[in-house]
Protein backbone atom coordinates (compact mmCIF):
# COMPACT_ATOMS: atom_id res chain seq x y z
CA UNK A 1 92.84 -73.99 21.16
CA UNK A 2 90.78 -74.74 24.33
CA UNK A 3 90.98 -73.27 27.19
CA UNK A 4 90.03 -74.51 30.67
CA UNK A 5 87.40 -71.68 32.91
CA UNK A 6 88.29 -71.68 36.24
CA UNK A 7 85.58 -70.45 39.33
CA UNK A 8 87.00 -66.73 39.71
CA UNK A 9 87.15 -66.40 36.04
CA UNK A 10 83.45 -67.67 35.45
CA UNK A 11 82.05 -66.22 38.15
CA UNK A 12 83.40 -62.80 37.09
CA UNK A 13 82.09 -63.60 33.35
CA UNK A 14 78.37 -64.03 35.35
CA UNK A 15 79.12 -60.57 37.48
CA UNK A 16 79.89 -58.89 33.51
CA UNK A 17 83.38 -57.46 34.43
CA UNK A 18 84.51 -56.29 31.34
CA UNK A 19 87.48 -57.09 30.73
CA UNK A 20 86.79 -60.94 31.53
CA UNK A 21 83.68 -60.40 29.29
CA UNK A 22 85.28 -59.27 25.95
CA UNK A 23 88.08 -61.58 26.17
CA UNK A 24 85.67 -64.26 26.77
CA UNK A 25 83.11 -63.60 24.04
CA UNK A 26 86.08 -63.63 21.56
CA UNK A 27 86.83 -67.33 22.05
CA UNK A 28 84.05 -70.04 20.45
CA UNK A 29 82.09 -71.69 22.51
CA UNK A 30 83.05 -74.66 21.98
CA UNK A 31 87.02 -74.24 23.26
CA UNK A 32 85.93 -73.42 26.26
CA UNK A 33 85.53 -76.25 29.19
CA UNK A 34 85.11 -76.27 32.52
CA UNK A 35 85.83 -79.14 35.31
CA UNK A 36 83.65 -80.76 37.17
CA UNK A 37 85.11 -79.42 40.30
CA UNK A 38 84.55 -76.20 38.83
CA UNK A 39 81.12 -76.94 38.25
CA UNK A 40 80.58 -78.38 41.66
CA UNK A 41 81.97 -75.01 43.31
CA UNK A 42 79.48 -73.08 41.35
CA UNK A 43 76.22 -74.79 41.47
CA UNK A 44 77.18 -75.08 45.51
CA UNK A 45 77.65 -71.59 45.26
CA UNK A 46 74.59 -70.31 43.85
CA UNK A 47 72.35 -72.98 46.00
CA UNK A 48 73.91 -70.84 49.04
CA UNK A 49 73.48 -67.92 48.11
CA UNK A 50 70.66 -65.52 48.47
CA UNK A 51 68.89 -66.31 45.18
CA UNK A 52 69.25 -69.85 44.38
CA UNK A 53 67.37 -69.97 41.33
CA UNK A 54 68.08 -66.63 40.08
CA UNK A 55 72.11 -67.69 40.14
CA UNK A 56 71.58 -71.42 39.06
CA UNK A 57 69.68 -70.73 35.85
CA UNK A 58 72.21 -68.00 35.32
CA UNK A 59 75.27 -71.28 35.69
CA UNK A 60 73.49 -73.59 33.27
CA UNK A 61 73.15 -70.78 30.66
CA UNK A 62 76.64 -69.40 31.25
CA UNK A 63 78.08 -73.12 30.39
CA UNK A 64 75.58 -74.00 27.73
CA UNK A 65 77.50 -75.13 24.96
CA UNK A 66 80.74 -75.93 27.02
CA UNK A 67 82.44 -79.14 27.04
């Protein structure tokens, strides 16, 4: 089954809530996606905010191995 991240849910994965974090980690890598609108609100996200680099290199490893 795949299932489709949205931005709350993957930015609460990044912020290591727990119970986002174990249900998460249970499902393989490679069901999980994520949209490209997703991806836009993220990465727009994290180049506003106060460490840019700091929370885009923490995006591109949180998705690494999504579709």
């Amino acid at each position: 089954m795949r299932y489709l991240v949205d931005t709350c849910v993957a930015s609460f994965w990044l912020k290591c809530r727990d119970g986002v974090d174990r249900r998460l980690q249970s499902i393989p890598k490679n069901d999980l996606t994520i949209s490209v609108i997703v991806l836009a609100e993220a990465l727009a996200g994290a180049y506003r905010s106060y460490d840019p680099e700091r929370w885009m290199d923490a995006w591109h490893r949180l998705i690494a191995g999504w579709t």
